[in-house]
C-alpha atoms as a PDB file:
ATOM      1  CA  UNK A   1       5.215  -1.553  20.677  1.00  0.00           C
ATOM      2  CA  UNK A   2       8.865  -1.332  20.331  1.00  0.00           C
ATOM      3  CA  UNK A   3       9.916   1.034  17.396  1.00  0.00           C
ATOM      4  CA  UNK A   4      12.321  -0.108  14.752  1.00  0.00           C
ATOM      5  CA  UNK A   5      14.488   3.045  14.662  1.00  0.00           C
ATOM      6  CA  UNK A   6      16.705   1.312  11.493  1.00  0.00           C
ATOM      7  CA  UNK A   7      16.343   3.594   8.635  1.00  0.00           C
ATOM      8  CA  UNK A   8      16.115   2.399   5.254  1.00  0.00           C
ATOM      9  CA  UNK A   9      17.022   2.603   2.071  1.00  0.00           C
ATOM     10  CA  UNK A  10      16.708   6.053  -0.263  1.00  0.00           C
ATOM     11  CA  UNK A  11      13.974   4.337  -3.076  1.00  0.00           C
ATOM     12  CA  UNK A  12      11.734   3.003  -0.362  1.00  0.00           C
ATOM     13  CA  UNK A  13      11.733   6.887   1.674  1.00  0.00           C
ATOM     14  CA  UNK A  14      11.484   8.611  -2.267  1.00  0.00           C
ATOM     15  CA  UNK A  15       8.466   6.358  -3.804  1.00  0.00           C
ATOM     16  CA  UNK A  16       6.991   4.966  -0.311  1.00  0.00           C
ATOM     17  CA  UNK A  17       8.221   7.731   2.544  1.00  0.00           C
ATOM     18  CA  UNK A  18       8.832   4.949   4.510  1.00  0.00           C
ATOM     19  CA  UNK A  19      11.357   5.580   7.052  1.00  0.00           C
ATOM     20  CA  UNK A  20      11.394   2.049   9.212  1.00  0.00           C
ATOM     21  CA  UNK A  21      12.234  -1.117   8.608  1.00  0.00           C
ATOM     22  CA  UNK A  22       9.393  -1.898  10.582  1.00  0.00           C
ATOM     23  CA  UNK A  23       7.209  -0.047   7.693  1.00  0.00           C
ATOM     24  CA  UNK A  24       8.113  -1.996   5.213  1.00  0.00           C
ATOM     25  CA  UNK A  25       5.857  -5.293   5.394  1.00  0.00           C
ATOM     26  CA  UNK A  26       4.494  -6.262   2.385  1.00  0.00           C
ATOM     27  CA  UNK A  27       6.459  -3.323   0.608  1.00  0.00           C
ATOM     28  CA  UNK A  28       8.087  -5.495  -1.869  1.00  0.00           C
ATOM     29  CA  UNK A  29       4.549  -6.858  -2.976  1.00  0.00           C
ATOM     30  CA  UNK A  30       4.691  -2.429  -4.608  1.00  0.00           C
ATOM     31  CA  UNK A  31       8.169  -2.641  -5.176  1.00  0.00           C
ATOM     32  CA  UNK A  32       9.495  -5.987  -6.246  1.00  0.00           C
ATOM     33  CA  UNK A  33      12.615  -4.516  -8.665  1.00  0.00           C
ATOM     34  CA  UNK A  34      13.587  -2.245  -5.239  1.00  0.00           C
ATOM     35  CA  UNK A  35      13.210  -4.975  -3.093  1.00  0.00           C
ATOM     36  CA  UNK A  36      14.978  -7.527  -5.188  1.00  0.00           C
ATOM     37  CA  UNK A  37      17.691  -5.266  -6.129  1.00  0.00           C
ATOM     38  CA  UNK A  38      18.092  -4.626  -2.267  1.00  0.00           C
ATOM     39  CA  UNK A  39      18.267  -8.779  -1.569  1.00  0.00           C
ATOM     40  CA  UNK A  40      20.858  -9.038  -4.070  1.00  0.00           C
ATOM     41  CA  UNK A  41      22.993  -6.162  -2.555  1.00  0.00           C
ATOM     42  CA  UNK A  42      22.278  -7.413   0.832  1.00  0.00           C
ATOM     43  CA  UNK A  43      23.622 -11.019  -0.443  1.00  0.00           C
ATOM     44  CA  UNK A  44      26.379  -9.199  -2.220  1.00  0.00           C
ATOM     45  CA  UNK A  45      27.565  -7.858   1.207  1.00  0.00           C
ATOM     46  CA  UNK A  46      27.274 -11.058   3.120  1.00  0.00           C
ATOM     47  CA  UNK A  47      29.630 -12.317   0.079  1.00  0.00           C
ATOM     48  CA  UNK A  48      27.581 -15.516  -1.218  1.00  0.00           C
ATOM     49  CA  UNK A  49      28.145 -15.952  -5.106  1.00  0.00           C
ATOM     50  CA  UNK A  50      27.479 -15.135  -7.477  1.00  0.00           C
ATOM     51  CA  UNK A  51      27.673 -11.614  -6.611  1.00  0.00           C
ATOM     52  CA  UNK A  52      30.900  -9.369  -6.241  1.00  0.00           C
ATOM     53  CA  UNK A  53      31.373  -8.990  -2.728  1.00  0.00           C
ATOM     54  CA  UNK A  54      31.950 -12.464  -2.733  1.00  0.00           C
ATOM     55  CA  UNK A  55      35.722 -11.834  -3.808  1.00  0.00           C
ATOM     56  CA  UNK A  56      36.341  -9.327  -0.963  1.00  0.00           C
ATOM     57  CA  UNK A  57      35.227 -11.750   1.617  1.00  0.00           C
ATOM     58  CA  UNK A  58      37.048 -14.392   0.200  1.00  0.00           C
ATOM     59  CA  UNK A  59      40.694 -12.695  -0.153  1.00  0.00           C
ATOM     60  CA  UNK A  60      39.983 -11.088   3.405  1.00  0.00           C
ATOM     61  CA  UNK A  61      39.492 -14.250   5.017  1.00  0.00           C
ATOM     62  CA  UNK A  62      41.895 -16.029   2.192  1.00  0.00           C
ATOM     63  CA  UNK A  63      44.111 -13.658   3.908  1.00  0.00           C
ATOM     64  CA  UNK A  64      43.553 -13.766   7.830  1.00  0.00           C
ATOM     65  CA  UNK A  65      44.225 -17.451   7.121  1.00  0.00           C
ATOM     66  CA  UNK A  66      47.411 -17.256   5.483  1.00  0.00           C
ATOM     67  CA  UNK A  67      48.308 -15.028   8.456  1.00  0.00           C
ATOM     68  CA  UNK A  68      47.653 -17.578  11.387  1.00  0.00           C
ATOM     69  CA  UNK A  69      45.334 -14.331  12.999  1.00  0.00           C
ATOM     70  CA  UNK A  70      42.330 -16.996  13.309  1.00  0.00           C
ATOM     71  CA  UNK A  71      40.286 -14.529  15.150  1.00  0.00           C
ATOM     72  CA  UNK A  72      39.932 -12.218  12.663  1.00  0.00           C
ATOM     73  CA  UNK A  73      38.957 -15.005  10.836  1.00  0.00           C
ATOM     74  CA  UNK A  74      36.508 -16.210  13.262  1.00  0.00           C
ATOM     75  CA  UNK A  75      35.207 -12.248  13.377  1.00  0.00           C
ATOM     76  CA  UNK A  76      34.729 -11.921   9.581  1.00  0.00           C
ATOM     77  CA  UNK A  77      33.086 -14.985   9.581  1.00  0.00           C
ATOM     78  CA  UNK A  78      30.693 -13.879  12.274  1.00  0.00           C
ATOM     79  CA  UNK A  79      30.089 -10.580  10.496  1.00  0.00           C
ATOM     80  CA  UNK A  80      28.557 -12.801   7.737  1.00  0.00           C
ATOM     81  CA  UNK A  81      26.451 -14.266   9.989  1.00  0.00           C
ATOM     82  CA  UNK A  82      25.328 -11.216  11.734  1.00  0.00           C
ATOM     83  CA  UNK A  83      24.808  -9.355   8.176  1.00  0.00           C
ATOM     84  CA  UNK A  84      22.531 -12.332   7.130  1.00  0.00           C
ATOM     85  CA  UNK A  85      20.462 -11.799  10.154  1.00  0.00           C
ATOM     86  CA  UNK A  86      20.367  -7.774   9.423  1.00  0.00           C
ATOM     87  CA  UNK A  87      19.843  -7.615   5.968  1.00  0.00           C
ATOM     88  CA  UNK A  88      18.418 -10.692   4.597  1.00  0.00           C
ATOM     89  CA  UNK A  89      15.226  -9.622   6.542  1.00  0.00           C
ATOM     90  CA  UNK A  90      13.971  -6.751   5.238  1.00  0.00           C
ATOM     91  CA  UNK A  91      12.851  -8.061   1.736  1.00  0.00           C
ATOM     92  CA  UNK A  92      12.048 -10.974   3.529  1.00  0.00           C
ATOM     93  CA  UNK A  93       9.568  -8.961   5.432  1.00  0.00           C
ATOM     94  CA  UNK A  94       9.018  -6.763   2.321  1.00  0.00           C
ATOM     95  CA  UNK A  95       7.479  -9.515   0.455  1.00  0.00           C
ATOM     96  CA  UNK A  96       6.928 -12.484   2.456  1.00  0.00           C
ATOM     97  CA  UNK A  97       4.527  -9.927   5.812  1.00  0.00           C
ATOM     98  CA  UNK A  98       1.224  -8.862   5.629  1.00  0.00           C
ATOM     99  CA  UNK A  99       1.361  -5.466   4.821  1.00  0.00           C
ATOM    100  CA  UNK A 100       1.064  -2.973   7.310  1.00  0.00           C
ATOM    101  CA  UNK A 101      -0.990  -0.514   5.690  1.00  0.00           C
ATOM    102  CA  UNK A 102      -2.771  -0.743   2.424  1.00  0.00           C
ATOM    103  CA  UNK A 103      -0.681   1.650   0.124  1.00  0.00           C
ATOM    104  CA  UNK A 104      -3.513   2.270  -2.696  1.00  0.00           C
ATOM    105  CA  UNK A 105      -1.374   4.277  -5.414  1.00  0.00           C
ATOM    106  CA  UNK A 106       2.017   2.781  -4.266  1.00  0.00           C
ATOM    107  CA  UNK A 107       4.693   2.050  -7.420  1.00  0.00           C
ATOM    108  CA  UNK A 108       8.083   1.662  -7.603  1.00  0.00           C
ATOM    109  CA  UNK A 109      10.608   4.276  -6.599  1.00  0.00           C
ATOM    110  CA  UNK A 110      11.159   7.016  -9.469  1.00  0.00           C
ATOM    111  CA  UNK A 111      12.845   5.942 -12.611  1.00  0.00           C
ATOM    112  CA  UNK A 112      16.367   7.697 -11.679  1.00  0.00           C
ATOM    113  CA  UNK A 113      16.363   5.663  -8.625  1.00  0.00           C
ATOM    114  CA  UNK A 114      15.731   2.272 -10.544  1.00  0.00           C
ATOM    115  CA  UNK A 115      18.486   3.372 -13.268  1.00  0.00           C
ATOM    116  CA  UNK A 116      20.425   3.517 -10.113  1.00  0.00           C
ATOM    117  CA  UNK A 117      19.891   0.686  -8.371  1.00  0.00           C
ATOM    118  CA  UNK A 118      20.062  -1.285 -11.487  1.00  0.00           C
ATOM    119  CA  UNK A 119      23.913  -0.192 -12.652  1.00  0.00           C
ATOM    120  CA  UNK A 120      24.618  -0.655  -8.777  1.00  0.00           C
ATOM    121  CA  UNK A 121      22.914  -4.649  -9.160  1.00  0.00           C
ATOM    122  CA  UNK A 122      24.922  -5.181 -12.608  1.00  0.00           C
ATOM    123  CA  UNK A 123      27.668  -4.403 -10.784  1.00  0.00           C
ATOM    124  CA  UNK A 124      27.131  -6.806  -8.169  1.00  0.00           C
ATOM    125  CA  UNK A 125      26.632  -9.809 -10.599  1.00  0.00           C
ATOM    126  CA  UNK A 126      29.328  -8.534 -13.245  1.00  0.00           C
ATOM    127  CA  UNK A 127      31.762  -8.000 -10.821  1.00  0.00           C
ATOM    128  CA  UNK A 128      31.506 -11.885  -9.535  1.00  0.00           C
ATOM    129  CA  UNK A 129      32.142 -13.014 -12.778  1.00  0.00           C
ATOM    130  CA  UNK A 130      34.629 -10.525 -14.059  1.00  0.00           C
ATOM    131  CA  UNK A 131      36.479  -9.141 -11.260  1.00  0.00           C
ATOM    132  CA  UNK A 132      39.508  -8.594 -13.025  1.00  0.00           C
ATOM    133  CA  UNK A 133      39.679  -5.322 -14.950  1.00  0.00           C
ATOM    134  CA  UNK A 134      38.859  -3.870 -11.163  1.00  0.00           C
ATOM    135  CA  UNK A 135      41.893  -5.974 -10.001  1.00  0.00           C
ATOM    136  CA  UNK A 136      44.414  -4.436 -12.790  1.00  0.00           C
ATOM    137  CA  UNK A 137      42.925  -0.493 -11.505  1.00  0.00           C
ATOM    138  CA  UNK A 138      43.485  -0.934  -8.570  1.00  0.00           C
ATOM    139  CA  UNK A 139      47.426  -2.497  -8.912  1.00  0.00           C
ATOM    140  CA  UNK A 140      47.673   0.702 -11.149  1.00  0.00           C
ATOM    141  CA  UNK A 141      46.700   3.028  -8.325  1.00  0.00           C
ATOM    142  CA  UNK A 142      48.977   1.255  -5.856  1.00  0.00           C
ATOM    143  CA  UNK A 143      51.952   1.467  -7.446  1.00  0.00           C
END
């Protein structure tokens, strides 16, 4: 058997010392607010709304359109593809598989980690729906 040499995320090695994607069947059934807080990162990243990477992907592609560089376009768009197929998976597998091994004992990462996770997933969602204050830093740092 094949070896899944991905590593994963820092909650799942902390509460679960899981190192493998492949390790992580049934691991959201232990750790739903990790696993759900990675899903919505993952979609955040692939840029579906109504999270905030949404409004990167857009302008980026907004912008290799405006350009005439269709390729680029045709690459970014393939990127979100390919990140669907990457990421989506895991919590798929962490709570959709039959777990791998039974995990008597097995919570959810350490509360620092959830605080964590949890500003990082507010961000996600706040920043689809308020992107601007990030827009008017960023014009200040440029000029």
């Amino acid at each position: 058997m094949i070896r899944d040499p991905r590593p994963v995320g820092v909650a799942a090695l902390v509460a679960a010392h899981k190192k493998r994607v492949s390790e992580l069947d049934g691991l959201g059934r232990r750790m739903p607010l990790t696993m759900l807080a990675f899903l919505i990162g993952a979609l955040s990243i692939v840029g579906l709304p109504p999270f905030g990477g949404t409004w990167s992907k857009w302008l980026l592609v907004q912008g290799t359109i405006d350009t005439g560089l269709w390729l680029l376009t045709a690459t970014l768009l393939v990127s979100s593809l390919l990140n669907i197929m990457y990421l989506v998976v895991i919590p798929v597998r962490g709570f959709f598989a039959k777990p791998t091994s039974d995990e008597q004992g097995l919570q959810e990462a350490p509360i620092a980690s959830l605080v964590a996770i949890g500003v990082a997933v507010l961000g996600c969602i706040v920043l689809f729906f308020s992107p601007d204050p990030i827009y008017r830093m960023m014009e200040g740092v440029l000029r």
